[in-house]
PDB file of N, CA and C in Angstrom:
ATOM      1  N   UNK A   1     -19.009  18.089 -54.076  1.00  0.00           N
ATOM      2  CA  UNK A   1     -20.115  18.738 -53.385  1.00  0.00           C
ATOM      3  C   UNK A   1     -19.570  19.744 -52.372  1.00  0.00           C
ATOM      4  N   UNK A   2     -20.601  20.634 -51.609  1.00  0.00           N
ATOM      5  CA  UNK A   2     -20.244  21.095 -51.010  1.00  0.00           C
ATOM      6  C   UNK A   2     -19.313  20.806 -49.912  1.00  0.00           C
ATOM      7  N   UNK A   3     -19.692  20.145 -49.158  1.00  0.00           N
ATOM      8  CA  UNK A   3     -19.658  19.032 -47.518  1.00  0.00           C
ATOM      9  C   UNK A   3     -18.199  18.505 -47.670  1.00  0.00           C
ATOM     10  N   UNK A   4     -18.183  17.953 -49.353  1.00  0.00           N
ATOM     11  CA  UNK A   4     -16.413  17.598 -49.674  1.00  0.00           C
ATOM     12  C   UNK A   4     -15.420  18.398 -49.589  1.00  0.00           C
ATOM     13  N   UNK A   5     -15.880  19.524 -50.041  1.00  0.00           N
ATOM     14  CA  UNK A   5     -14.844  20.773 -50.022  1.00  0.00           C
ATOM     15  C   UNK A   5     -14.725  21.176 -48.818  1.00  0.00           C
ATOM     16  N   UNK A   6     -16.019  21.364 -47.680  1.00  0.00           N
ATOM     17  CA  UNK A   6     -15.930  21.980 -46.273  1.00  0.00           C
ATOM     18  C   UNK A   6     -15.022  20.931 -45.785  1.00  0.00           C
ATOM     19  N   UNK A   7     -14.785  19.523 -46.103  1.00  0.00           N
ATOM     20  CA  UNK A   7     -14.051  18.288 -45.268  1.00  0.00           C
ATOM     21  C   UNK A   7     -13.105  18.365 -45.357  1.00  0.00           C
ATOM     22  N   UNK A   8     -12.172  18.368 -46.429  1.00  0.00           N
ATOM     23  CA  UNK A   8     -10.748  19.329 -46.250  1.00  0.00           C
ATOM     24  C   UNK A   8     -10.128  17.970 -45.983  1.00  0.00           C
ATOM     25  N   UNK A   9      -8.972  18.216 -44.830  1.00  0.00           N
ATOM     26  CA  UNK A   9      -8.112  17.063 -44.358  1.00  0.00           C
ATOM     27  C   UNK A   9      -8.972  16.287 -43.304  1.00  0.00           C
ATOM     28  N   UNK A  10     -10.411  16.488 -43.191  1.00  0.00           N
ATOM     29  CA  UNK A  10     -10.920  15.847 -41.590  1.00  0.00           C
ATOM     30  C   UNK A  10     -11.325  14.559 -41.728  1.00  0.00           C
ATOM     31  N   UNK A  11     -11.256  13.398 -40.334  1.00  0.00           N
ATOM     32  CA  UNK A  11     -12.018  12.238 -40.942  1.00  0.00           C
ATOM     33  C   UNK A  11     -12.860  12.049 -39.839  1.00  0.00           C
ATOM     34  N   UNK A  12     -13.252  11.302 -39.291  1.00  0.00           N
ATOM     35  CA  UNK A  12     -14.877  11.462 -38.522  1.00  0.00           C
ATOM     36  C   UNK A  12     -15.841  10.667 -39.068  1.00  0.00           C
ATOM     37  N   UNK A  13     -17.038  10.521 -38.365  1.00  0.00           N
ATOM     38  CA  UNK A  13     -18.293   9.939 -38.470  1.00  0.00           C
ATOM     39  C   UNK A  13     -19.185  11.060 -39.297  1.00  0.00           C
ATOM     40  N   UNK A  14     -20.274  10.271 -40.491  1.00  0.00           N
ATOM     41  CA  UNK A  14     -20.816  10.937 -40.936  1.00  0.00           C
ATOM     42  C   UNK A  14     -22.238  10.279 -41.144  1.00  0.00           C
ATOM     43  N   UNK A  15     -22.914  11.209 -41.188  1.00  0.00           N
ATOM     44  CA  UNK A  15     -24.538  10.679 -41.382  1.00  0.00           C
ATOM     45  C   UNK A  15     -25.065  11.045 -42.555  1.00  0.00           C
ATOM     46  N   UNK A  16     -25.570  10.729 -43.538  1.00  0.00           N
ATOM     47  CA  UNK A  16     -26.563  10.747 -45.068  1.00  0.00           C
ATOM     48  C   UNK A  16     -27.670  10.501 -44.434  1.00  0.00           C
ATOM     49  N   UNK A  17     -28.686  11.484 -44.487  1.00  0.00           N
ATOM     50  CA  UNK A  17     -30.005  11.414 -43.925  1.00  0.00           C
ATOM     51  C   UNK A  17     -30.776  11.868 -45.102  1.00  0.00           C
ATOM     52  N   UNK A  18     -32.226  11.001 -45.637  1.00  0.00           N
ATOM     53  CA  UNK A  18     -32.811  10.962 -46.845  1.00  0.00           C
ATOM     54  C   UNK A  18     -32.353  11.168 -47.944  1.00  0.00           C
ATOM     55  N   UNK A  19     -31.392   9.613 -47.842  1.00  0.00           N
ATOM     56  CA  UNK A  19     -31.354   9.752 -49.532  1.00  0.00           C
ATOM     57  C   UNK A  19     -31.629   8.913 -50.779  1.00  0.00           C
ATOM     58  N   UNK A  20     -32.270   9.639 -51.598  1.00  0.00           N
ATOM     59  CA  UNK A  20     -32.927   9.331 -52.886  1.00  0.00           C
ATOM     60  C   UNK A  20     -32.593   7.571 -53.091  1.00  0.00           C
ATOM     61  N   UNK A  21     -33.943   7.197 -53.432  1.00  0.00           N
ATOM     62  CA  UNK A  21     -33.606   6.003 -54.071  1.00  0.00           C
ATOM     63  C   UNK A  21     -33.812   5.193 -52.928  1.00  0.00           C
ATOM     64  N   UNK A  22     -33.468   5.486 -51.489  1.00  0.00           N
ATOM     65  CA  UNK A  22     -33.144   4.493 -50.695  1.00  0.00           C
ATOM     66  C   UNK A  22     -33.975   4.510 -49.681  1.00  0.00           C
ATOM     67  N   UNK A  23     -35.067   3.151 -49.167  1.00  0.00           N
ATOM     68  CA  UNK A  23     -36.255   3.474 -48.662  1.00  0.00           C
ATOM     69  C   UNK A  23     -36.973   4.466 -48.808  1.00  0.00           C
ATOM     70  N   UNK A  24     -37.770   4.765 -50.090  1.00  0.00           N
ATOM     71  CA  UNK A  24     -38.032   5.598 -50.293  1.00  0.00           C
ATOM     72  C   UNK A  24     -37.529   7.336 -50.747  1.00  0.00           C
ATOM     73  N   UNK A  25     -36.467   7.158 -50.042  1.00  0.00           N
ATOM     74  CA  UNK A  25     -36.318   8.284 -49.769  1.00  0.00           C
ATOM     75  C   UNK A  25     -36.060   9.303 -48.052  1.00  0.00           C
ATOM     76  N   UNK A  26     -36.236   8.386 -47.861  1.00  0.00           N
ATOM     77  CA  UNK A  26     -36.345   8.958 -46.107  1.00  0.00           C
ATOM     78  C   UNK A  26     -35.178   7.492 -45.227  1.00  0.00           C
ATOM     79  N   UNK A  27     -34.264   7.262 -46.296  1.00  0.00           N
ATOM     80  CA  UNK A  27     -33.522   6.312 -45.789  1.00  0.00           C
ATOM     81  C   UNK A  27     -32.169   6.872 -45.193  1.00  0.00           C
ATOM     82  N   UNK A  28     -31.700   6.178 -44.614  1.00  0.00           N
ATOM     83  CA  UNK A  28     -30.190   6.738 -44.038  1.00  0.00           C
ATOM     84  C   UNK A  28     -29.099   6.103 -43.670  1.00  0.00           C
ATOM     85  N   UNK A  29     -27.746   6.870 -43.575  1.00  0.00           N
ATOM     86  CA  UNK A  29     -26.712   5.778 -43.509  1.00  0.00           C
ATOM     87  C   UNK A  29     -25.484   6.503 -42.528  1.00  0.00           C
ATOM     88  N   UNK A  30     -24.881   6.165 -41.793  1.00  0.00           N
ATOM     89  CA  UNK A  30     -23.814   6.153 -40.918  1.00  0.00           C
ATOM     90  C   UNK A  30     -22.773   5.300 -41.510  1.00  0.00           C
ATOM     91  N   UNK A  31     -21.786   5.978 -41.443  1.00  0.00           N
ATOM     92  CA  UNK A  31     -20.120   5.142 -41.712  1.00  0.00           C
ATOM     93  C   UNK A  31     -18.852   6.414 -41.304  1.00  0.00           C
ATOM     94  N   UNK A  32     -17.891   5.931 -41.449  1.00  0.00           N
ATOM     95  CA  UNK A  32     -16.784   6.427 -41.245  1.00  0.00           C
ATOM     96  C   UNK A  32     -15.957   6.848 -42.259  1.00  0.00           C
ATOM     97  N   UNK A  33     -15.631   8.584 -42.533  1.00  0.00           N
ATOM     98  CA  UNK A  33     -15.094   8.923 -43.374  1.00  0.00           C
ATOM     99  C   UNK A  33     -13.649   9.537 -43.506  1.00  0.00           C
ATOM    100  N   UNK A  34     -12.899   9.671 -44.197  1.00  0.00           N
ATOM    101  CA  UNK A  34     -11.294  10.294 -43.879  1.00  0.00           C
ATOM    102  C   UNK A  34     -10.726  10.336 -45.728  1.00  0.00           C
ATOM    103  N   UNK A  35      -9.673  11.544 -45.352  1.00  0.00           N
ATOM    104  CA  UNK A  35      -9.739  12.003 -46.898  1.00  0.00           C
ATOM    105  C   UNK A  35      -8.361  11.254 -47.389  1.00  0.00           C
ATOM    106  N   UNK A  36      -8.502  10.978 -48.362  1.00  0.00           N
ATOM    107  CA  UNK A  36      -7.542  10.811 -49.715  1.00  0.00           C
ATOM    108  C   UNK A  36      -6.745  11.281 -50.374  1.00  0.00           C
ATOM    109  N   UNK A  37      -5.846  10.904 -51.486  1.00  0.00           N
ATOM    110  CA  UNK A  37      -5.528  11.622 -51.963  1.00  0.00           C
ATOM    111  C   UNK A  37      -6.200  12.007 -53.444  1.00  0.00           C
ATOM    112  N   UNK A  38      -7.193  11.239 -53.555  1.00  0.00           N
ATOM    113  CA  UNK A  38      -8.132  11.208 -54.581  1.00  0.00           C
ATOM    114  C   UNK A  38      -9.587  12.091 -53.420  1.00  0.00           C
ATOM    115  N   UNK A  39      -9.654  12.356 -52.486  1.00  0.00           N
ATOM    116  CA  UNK A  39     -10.590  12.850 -52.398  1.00  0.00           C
ATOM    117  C   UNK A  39     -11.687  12.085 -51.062  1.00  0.00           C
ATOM    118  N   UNK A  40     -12.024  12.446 -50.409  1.00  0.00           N
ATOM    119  CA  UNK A  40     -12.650  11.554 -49.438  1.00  0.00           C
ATOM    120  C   UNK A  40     -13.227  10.292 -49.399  1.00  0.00           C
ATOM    121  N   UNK A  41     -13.195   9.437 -48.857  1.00  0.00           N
ATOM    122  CA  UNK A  41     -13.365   8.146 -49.048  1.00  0.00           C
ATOM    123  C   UNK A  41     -14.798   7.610 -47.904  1.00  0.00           C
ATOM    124  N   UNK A  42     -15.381   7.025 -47.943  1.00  0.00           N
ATOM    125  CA  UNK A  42     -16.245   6.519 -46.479  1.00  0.00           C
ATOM    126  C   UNK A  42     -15.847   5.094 -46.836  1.00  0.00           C
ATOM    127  N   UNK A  43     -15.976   4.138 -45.580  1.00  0.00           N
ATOM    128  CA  UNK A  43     -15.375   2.848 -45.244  1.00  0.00           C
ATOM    129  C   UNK A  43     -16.561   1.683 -46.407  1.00  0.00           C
ATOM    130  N   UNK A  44     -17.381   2.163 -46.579  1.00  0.00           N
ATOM    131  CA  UNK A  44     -19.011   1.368 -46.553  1.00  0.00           C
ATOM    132  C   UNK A  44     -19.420   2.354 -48.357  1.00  0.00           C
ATOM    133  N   UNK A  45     -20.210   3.049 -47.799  1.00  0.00           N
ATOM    134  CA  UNK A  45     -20.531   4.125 -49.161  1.00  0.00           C
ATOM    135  C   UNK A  45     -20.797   5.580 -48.689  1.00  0.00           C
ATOM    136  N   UNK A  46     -20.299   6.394 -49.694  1.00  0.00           N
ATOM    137  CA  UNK A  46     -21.077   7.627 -49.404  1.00  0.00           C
ATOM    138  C   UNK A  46     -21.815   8.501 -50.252  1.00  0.00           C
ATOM    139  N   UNK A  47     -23.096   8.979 -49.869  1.00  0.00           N
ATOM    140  CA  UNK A  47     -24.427   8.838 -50.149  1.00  0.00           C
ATOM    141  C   UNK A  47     -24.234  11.253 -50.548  1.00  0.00           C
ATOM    142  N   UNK A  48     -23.433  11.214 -51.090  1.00  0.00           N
ATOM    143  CA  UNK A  48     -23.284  13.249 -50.723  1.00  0.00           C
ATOM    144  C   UNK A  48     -24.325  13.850 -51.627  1.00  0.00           C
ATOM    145  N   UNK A  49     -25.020  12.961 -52.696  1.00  0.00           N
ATOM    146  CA  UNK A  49     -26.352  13.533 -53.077  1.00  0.00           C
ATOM    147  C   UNK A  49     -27.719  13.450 -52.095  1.00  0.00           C
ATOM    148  N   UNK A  50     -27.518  13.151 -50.758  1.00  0.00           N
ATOM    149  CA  UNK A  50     -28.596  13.171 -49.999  1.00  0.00           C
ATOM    150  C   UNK A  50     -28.885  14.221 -49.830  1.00  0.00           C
ATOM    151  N   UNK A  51     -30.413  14.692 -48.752  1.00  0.00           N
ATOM    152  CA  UNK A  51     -30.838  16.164 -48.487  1.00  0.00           C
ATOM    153  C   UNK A  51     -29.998  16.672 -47.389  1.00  0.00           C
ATOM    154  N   UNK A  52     -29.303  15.466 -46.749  1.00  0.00           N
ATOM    155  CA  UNK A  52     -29.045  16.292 -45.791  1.00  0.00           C
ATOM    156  C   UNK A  52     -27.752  15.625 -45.130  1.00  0.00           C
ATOM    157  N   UNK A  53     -26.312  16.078 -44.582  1.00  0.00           N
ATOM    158  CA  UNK A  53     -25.079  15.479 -44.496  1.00  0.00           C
ATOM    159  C   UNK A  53     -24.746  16.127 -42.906  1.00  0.00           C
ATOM    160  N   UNK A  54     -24.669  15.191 -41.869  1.00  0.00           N
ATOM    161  CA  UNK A  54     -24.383  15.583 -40.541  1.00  0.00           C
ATOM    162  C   UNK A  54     -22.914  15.137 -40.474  1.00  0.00           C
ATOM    163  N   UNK A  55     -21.800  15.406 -40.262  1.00  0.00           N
ATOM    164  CA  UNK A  55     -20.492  15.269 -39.780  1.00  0.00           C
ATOM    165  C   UNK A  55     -19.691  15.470 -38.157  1.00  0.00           C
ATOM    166  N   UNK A  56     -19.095  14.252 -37.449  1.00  0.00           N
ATOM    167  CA  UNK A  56     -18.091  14.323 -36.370  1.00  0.00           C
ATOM    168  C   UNK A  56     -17.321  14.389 -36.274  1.00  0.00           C
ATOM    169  N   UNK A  57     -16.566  14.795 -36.495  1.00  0.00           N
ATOM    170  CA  UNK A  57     -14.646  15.110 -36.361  1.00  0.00           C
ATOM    171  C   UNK A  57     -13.973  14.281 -35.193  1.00  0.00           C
ATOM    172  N   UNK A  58     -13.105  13.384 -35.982  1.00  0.00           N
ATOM    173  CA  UNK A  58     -12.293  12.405 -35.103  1.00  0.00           C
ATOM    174  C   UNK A  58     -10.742  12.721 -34.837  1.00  0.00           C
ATOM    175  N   UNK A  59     -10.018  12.920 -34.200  1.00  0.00           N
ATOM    176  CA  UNK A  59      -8.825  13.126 -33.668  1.00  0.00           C
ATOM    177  C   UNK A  59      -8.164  12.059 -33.788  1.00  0.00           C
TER     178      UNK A  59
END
């Protein structure tokens, strides 16, 4: 997806806000993400077909 490619080497907190399938649709999820060598990983799940992907950058 997009959001994967903008993430690059970063890891940080991320938010999935309304996504499909999950409460409706207007469901959401917080976890902690950091990249791979296969490609970004989140601790829990990550949801990158949602409408909408907020990201924090952790040091």
């Amino acid at each position: 997806t997009k959001f994967q490619t903008e993430l690059g080497n970063k890891k940080g907190v991320v938010f999935f806000w309304k996504i499909d399938g999950y409460n409706g649709g207007s469901g959401s999820h917080i976890d902690l993400i950091e990249p791979t060598s296969a490609g970004a990983v989140c601790h829990s799940h990550c949801y990158f077909s949602c409408k909408q992907i907020w990201f924090w950058e952790l040091r």
